[in-house]
Structure formats: C-alpha cells, structure tokens
C-alpha atoms as a PDB file:
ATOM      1  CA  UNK A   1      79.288 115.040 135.321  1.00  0.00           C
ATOM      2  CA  UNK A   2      79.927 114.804 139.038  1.00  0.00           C
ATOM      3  CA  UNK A   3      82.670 112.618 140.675  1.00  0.00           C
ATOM      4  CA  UNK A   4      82.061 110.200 143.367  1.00  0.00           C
ATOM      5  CA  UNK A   5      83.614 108.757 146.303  1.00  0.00           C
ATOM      6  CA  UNK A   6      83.209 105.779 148.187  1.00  0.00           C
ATOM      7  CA  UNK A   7      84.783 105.948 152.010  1.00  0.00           C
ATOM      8  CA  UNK A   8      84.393 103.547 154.608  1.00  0.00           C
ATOM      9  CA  UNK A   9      85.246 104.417 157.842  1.00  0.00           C
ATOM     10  CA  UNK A  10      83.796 107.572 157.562  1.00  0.00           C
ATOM     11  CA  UNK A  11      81.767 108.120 161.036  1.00  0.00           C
ATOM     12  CA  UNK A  12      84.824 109.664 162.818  1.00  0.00           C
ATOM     13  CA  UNK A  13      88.660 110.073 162.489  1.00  0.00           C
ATOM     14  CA  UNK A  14      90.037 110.208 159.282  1.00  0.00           C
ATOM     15  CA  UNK A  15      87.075 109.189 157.704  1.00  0.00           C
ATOM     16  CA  UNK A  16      84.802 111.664 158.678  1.00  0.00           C
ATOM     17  CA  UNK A  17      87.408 114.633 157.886  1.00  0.00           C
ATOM     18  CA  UNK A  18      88.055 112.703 154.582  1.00  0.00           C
ATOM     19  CA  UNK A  19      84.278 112.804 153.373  1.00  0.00           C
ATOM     20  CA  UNK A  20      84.389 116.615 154.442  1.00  0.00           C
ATOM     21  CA  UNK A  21      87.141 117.452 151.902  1.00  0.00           C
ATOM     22  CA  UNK A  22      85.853 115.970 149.222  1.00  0.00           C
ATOM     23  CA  UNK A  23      82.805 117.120 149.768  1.00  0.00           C
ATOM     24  CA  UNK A  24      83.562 120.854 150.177  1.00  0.00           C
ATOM     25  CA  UNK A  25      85.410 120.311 146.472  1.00  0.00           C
ATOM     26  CA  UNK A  26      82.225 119.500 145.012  1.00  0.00           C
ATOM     27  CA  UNK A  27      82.540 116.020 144.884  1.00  0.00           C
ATOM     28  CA  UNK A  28      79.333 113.331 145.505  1.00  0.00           C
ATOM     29  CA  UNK A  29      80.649 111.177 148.921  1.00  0.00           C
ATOM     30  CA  UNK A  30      79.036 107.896 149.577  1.00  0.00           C
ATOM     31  CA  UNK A  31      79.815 107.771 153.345  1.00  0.00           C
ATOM     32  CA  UNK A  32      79.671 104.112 155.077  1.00  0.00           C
ATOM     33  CA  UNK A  33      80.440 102.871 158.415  1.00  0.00           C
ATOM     34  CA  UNK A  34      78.174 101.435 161.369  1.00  0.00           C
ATOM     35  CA  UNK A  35      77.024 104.418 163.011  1.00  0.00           C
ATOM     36  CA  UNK A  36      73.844 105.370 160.933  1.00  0.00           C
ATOM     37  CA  UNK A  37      73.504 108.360 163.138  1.00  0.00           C
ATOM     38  CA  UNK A  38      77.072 110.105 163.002  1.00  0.00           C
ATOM     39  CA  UNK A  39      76.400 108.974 159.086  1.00  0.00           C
ATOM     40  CA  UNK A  40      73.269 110.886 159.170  1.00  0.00           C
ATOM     41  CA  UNK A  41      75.146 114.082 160.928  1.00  0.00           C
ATOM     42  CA  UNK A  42      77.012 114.047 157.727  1.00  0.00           C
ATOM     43  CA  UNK A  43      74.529 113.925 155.656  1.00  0.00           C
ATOM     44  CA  UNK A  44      72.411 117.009 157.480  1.00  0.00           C
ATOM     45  CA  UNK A  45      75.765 119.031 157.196  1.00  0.00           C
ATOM     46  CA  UNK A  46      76.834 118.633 153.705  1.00  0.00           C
ATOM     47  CA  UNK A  47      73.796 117.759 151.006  1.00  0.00           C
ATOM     48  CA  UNK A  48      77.133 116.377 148.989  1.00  0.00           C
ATOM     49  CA  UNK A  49      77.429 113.616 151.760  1.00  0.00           C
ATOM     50  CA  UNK A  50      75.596 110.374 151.501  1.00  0.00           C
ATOM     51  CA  UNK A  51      74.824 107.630 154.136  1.00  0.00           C
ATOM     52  CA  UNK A  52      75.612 104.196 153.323  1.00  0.00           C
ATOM     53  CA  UNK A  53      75.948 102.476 156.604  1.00  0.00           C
ATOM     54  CA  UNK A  54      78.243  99.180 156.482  1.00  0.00           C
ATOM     55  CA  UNK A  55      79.536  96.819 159.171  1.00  0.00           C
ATOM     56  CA  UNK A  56      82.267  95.875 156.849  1.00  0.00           C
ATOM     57  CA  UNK A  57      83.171  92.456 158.495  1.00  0.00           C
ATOM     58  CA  UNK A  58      79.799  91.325 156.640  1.00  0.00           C
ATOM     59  CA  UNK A  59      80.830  90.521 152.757  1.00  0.00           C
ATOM     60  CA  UNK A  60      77.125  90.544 151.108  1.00  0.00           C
ATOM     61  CA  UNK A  61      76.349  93.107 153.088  1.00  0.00           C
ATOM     62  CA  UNK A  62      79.650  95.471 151.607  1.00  0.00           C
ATOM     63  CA  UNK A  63      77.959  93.669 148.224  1.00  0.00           C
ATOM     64  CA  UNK A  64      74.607  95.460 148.380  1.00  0.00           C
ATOM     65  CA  UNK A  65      76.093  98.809 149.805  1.00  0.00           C
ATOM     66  CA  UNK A  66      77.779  98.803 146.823  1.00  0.00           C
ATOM     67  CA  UNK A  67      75.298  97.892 144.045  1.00  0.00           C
ATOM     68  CA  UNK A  68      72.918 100.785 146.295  1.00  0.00           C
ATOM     69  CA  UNK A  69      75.824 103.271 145.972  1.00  0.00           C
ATOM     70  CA  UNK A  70      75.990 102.384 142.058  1.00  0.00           C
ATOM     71  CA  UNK A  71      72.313 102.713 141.520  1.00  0.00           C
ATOM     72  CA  UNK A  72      72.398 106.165 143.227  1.00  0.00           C
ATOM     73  CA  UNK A  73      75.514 107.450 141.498  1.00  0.00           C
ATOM     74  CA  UNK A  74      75.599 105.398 138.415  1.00  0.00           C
ATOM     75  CA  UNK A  75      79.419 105.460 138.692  1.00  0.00           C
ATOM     76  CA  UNK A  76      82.136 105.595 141.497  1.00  0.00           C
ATOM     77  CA  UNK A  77      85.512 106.854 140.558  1.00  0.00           C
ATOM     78  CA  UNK A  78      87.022 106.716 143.938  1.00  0.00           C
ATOM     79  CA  UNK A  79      86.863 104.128 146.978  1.00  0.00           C
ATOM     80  CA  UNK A  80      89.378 105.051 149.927  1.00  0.00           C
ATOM     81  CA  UNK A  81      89.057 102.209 152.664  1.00  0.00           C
ATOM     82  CA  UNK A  82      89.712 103.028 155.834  1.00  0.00           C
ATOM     83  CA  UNK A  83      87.861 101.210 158.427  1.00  0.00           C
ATOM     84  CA  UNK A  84      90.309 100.528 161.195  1.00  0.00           C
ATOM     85  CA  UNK A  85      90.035  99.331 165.124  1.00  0.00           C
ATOM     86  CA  UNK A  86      92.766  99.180 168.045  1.00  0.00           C
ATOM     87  CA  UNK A  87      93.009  98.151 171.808  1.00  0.00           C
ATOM     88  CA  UNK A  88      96.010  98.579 173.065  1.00  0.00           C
ATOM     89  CA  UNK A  89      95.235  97.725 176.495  1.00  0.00           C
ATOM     90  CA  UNK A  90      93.968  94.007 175.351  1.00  0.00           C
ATOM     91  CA  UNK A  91      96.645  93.677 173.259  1.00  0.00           C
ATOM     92  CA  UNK A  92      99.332  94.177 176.024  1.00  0.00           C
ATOM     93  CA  UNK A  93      97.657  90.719 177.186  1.00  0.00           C
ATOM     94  CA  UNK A  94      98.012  89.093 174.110  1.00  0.00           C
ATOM     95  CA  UNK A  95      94.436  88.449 173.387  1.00  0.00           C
ATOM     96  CA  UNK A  96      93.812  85.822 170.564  1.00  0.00           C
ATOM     97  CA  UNK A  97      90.311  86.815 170.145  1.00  0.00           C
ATOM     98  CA  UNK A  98      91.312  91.092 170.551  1.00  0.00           C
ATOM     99  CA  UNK A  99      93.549  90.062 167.442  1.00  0.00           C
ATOM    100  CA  UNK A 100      91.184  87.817 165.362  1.00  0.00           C
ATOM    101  CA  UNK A 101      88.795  91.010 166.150  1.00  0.00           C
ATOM    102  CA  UNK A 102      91.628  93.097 164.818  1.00  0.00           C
ATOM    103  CA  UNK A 103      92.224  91.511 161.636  1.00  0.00           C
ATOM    104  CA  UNK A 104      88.420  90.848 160.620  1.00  0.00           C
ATOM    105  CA  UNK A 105      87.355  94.412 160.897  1.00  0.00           C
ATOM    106  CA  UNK A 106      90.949  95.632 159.375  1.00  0.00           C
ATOM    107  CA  UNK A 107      92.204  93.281 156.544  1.00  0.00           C
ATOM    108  CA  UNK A 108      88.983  91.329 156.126  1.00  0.00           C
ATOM    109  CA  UNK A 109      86.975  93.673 156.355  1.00  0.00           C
ATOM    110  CA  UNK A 110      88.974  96.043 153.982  1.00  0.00           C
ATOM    111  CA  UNK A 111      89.221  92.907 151.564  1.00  0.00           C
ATOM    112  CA  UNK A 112      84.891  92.742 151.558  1.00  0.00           C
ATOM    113  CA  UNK A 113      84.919  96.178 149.725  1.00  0.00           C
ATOM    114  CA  UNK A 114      87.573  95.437 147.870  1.00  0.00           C
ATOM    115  CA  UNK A 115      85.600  92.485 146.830  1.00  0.00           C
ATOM    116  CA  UNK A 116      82.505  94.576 146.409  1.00  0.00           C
ATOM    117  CA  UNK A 117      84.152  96.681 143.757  1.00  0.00           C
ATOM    118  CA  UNK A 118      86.705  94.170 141.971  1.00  0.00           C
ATOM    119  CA  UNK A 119      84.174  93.549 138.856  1.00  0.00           C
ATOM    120  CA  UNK A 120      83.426  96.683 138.910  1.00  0.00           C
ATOM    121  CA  UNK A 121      86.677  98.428 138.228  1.00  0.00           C
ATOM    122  CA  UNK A 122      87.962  95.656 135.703  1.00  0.00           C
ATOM    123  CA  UNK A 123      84.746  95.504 133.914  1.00  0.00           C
ATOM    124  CA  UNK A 124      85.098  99.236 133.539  1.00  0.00           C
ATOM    125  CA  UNK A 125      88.363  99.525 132.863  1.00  0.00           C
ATOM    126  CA  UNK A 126      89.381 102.798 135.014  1.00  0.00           C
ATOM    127  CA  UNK A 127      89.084 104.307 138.443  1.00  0.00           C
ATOM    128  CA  UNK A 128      90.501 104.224 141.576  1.00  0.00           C
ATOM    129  CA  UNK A 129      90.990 102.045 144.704  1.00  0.00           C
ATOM    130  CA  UNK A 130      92.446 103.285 148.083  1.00  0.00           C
ATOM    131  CA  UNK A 131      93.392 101.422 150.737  1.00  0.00           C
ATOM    132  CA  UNK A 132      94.132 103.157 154.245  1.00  0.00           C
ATOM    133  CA  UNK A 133      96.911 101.470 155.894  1.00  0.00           C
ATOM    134  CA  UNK A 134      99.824 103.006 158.428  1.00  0.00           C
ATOM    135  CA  UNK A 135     103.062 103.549 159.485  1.00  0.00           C
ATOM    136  CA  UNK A 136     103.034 100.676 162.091  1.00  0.00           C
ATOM    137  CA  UNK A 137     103.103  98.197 159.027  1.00  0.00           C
ATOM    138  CA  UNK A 138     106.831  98.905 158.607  1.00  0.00           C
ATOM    139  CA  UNK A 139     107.711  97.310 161.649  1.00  0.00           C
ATOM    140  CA  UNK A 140     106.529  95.888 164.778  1.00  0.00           C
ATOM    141  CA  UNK A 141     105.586  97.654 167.685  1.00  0.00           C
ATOM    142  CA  UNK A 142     104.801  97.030 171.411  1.00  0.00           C
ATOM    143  CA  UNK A 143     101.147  96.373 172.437  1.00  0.00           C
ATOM    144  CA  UNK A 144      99.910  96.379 168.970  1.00  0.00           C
ATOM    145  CA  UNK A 145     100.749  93.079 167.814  1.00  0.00           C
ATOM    146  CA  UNK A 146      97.471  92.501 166.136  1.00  0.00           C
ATOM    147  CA  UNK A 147      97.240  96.126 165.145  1.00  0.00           C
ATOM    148  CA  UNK A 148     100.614  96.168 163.255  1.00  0.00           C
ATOM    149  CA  UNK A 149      99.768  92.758 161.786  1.00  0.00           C
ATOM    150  CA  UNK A 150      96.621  93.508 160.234  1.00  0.00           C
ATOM    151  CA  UNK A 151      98.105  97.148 158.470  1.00  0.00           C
ATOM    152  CA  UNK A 152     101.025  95.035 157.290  1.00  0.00           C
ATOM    153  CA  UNK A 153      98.527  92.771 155.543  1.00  0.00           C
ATOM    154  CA  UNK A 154      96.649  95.830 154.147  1.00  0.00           C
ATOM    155  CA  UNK A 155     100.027  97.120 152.972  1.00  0.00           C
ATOM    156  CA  UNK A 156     101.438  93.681 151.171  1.00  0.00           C
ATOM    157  CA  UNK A 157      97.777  93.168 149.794  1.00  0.00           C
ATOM    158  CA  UNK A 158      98.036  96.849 148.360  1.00  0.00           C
ATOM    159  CA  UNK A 159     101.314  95.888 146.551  1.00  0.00           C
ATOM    160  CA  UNK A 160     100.179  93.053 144.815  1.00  0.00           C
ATOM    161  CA  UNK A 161      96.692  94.617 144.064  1.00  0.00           C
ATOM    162  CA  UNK A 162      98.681  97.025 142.225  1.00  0.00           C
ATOM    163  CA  UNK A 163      99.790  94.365 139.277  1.00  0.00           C
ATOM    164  CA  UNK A 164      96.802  92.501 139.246  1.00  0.00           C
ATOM    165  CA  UNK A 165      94.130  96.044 138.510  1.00  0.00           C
ATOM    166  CA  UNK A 166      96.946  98.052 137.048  1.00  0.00           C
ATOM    167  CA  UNK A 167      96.133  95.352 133.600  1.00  0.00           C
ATOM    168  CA  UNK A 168      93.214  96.897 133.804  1.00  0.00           C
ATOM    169  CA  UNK A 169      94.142 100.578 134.020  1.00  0.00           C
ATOM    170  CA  UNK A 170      92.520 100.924 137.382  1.00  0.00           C
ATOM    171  CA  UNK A 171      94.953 102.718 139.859  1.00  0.00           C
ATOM    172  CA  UNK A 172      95.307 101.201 143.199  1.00  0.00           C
ATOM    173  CA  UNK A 173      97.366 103.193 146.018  1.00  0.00           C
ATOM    174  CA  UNK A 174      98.345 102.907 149.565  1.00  0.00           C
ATOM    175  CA  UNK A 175      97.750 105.515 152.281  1.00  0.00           C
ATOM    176  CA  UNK A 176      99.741 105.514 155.600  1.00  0.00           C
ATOM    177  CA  UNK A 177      99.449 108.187 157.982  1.00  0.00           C
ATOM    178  CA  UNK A 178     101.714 108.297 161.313  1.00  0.00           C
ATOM    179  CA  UNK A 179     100.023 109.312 164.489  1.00  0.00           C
ATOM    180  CA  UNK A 180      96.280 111.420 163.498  1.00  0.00           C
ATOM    181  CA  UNK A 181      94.333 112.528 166.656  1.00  0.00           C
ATOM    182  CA  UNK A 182      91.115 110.380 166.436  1.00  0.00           C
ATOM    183  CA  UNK A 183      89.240 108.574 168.781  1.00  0.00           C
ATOM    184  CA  UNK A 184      91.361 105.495 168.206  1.00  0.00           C
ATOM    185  CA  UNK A 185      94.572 107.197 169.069  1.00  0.00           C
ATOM    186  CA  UNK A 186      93.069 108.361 172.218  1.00  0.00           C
ATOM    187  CA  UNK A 187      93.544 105.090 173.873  1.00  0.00           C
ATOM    188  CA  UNK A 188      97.398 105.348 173.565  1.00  0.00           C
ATOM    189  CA  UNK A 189      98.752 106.291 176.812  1.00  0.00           C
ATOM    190  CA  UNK A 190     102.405 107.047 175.369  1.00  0.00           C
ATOM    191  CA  UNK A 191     103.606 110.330 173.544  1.00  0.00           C
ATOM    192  CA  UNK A 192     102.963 110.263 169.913  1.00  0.00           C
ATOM    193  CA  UNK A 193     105.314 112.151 168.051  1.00  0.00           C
ATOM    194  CA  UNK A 194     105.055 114.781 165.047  1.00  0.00           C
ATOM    195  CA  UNK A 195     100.877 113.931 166.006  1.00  0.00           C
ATOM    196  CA  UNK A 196      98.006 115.711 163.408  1.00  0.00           C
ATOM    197  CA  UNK A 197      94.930 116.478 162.667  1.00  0.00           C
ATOM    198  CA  UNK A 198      92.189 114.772 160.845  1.00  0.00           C
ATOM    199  CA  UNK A 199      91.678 117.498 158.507  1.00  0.00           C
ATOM    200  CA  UNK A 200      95.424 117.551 157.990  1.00  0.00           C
ATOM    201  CA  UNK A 201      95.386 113.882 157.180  1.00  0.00           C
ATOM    202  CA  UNK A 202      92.180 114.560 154.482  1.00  0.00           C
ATOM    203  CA  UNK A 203      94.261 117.356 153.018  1.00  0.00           C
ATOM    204  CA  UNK A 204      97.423 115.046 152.232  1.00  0.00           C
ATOM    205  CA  UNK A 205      95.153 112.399 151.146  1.00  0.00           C
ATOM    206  CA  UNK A 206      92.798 114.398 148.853  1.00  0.00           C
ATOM    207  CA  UNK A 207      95.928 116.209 147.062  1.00  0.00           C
ATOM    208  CA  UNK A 208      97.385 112.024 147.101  1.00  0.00           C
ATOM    209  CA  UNK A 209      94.491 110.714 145.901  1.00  0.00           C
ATOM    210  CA  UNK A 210      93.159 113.917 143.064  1.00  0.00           C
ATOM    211  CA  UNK A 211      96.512 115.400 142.092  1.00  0.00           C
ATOM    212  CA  UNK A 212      99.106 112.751 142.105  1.00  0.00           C
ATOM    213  CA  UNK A 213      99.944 108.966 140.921  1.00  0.00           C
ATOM    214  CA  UNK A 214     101.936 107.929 143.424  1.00  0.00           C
ATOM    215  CA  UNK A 215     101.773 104.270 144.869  1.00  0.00           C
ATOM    216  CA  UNK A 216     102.091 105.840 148.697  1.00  0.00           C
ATOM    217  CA  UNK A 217     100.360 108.806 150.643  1.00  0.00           C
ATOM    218  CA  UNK A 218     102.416 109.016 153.536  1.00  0.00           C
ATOM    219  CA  UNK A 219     102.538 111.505 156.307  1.00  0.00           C
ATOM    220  CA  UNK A 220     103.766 113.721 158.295  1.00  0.00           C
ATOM    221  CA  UNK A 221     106.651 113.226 156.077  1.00  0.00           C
ATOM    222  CA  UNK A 222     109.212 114.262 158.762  1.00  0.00           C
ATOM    223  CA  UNK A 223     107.716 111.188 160.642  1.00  0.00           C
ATOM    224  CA  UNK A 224     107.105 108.706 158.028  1.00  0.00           C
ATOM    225  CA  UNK A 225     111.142 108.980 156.738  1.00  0.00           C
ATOM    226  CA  UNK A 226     112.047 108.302 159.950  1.00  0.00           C
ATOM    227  CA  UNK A 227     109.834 104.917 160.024  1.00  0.00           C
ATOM    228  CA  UNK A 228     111.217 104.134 157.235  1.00  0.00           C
ATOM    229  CA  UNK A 229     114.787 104.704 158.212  1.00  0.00           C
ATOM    230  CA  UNK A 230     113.722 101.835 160.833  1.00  0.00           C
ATOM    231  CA  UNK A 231     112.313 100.045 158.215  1.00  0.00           C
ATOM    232  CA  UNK A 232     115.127  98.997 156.657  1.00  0.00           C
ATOM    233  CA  UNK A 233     117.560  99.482 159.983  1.00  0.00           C
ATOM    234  CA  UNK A 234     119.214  95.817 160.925  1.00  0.00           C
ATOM    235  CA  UNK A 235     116.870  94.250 163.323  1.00  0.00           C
ATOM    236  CA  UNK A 236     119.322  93.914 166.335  1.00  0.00           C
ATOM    237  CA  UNK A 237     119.443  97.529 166.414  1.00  0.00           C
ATOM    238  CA  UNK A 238     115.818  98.574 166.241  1.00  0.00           C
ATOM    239  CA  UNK A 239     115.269  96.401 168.617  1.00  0.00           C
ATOM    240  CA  UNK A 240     117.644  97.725 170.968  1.00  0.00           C
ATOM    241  CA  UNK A 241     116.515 101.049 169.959  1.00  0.00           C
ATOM    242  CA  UNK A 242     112.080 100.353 170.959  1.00  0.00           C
ATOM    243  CA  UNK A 243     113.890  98.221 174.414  1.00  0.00           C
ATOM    244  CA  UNK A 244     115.807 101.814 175.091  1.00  0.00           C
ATOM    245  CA  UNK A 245     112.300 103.721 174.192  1.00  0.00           C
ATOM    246  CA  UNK A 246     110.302 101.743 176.249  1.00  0.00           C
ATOM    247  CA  UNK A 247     112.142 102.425 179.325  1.00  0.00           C
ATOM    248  CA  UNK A 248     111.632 105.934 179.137  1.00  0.00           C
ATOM    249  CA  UNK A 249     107.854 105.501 178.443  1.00  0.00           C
ATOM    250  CA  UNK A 250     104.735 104.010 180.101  1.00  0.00           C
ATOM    251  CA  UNK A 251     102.925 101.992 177.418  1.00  0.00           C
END
C-alpha cells in the first residue's frame, strides 16, 4: 500500500520543497494551500503530487479538504502543517490588525487542520501529526512581535498535543527551522545567519518525520543550539545582547 501525506503550505517555501521530497520517495502528497495554480504546477510536475487548495483560516473549509483527501487516499499517515505569514515592515509599527492577521493564518489556522484530522487519528488509533513552527518561538525578537507570538503558540500547543494523541498512539512532533530562503524571508532586510535552502529544510524534515521519533526537528543545528543557548540565557542579558545586535544592524 502507498503512504500519504497531507502538507499545507505547500505552494512555495518549505512547503513546496517538502511535497517534492516526499514525492520523489514514492510517497502519495496531498498538497494544499491558496494558490490553485502553483498547486496545479505541482501537480503537472510530479503525478505523486495532489492539489487540495485550502485557505486555512476557514475551519469547514480545512473540514471538507480533508474528508476529499480521505476519499481519494482512503488513509493519511502523515499531516505536516506549515502554513505561515510575516510582515516585518507592519510589524515595526505595531499593527493590531498585521498581528490578529498573523495569528489567524498561523496558530488558527494551523489549529483548523488540526481540527480537521483530530477524529481521525484517535478513531484510528495511529499516524502522524506535524506541526511547523520556528526558532523565533524561543524568544522574542524585534519587528516580529506577532510573528514570534503566533510560533510560540504553535510550539506550546505542540507540547500539550503530545499527551493528549500520544493515549492514542498517534505521534505528534514539532518542526523548527532557523532562517530557510523563501519568499517570506525575503522581506527581512537584516543578515540571517547559518541561512538554507528549502530543499535542505525538506531533507531534515523528511529524515525527522520517516526515520526518527523525536519530539523536535530542528535546524541548522549549529543555529538552533545557539537559540537555545538564549533560550534559557537570564533575560537581562539577552536583552542586552539583541540591544548590542541591533545597533550594528538595520532592521
């Protein structure tokens, strides 16, 4: 029998390069995200890639994807959400509505898949749920205030997913990547360290995701230890360590 995915997010970025991995190892990729088109692209490229678009900030709507996905594959042993959005030149200005933008298509709109496949996976009893969050959940960072927020969110709602489907032997496990060149990180005007590819990224997080249990994919590892070195570093002197950084950078 064939093994099938679900990603959201998978139109560009990590996504895209994501659905392309598994795909080239033979598995069957549902592939949602808003652009039907870029879905389509897919689709004409790889017969193993499947076009499910999905605005996920609409909850029925990640409902019926779902029960469409199902009826085509029968079974889904895989979701890996990633559906993600950042401005980091409205969120300099401290936009209420950038941010309440922010967290609907990020955490809410992660938690309507998640929602879409909850009965599934207990009613089941096995399988697999992903959830794509990042590095900038560990701590705050400047001009991403509603960014950072919503991938802390994903990150805490990852950890306590973990008790509640591990009861019911499904796996759930947390992905954060540091800086991946995508159209997203494009918009950051500052140097991003230790940055990768896409395909890099969907190599870590097919091996992650296929060949390991662990809770967390994180990468590059060289970067991710650091961020968590700050993670845990007393909060007067991170601070005074991003106030140092930001001198030396425009942001």
């Amino acid at each position: 029998m064939s093994k099938n995915v679900w990603i959201t997010g998978a139109s560009s970025g990590i996504g895209k390069a994501l659905a392309i991995k598994f795909a080239t190892e033979d598995w069957q990729v549902a592939a949602s995200a808003r652009r039907e088109n870029l879905l389509q692209d897919l689709n004409n490229n790889n017969s193993n890639i499947h076009s499910f678009p999905l605005d996920v900030k609409d909850e029925s709507g990640a409902k019926k994807v779902f029960q469409d996905i199902i009826k085509k594959f029968q079974t889904i042993d895989i979701c890996v959400f990633c559906t993600g959005i950042h401005d980091p030149d409205a969120e300099k200005k401290l936009s209420a509505e950038k941010i309440r933008e922010i967290m609907e298509t990020n955490f809410f709109g992660t938690l309507n898949c998640i929602m879409a496949v909850n009965n599934y996976f207990r009613e089941r009893g096995s399988g697999h749920i992903s959830i794509v969050s990042s590095v900038a959940a560990y701590r705050g960072l400047p001009a991403a205030s509603g960014y950072c927020a919503s991938k802390s969110a994903l990150t805490s709602l990852a950890e306590s997913l973990y008790f509640d489907f591990k009861r019911h032997n499904v796996r759930v496990s947390l992905v954060s990547p540091g800086f991946i060149k995508t159209p997203m990180t494009e918009k950051n005007k500052f140097p991003m360290p230790m940055i990768k590819s896409p395909e890099f990224a969907a190599e870590k997080m097919f091996v992650g995701l296929t060949k390991k249990k662990s809770f967390e994919i994180h990468f590059p590892i060289a970067f991710t230890m650091i961020m968590k070195l700050l993670k845990v570093m007393p909060n007067w002197l991170y601070f005074l360590l991003v106030k140092k950084g930001m001198k030396t950078i425009k942001y």
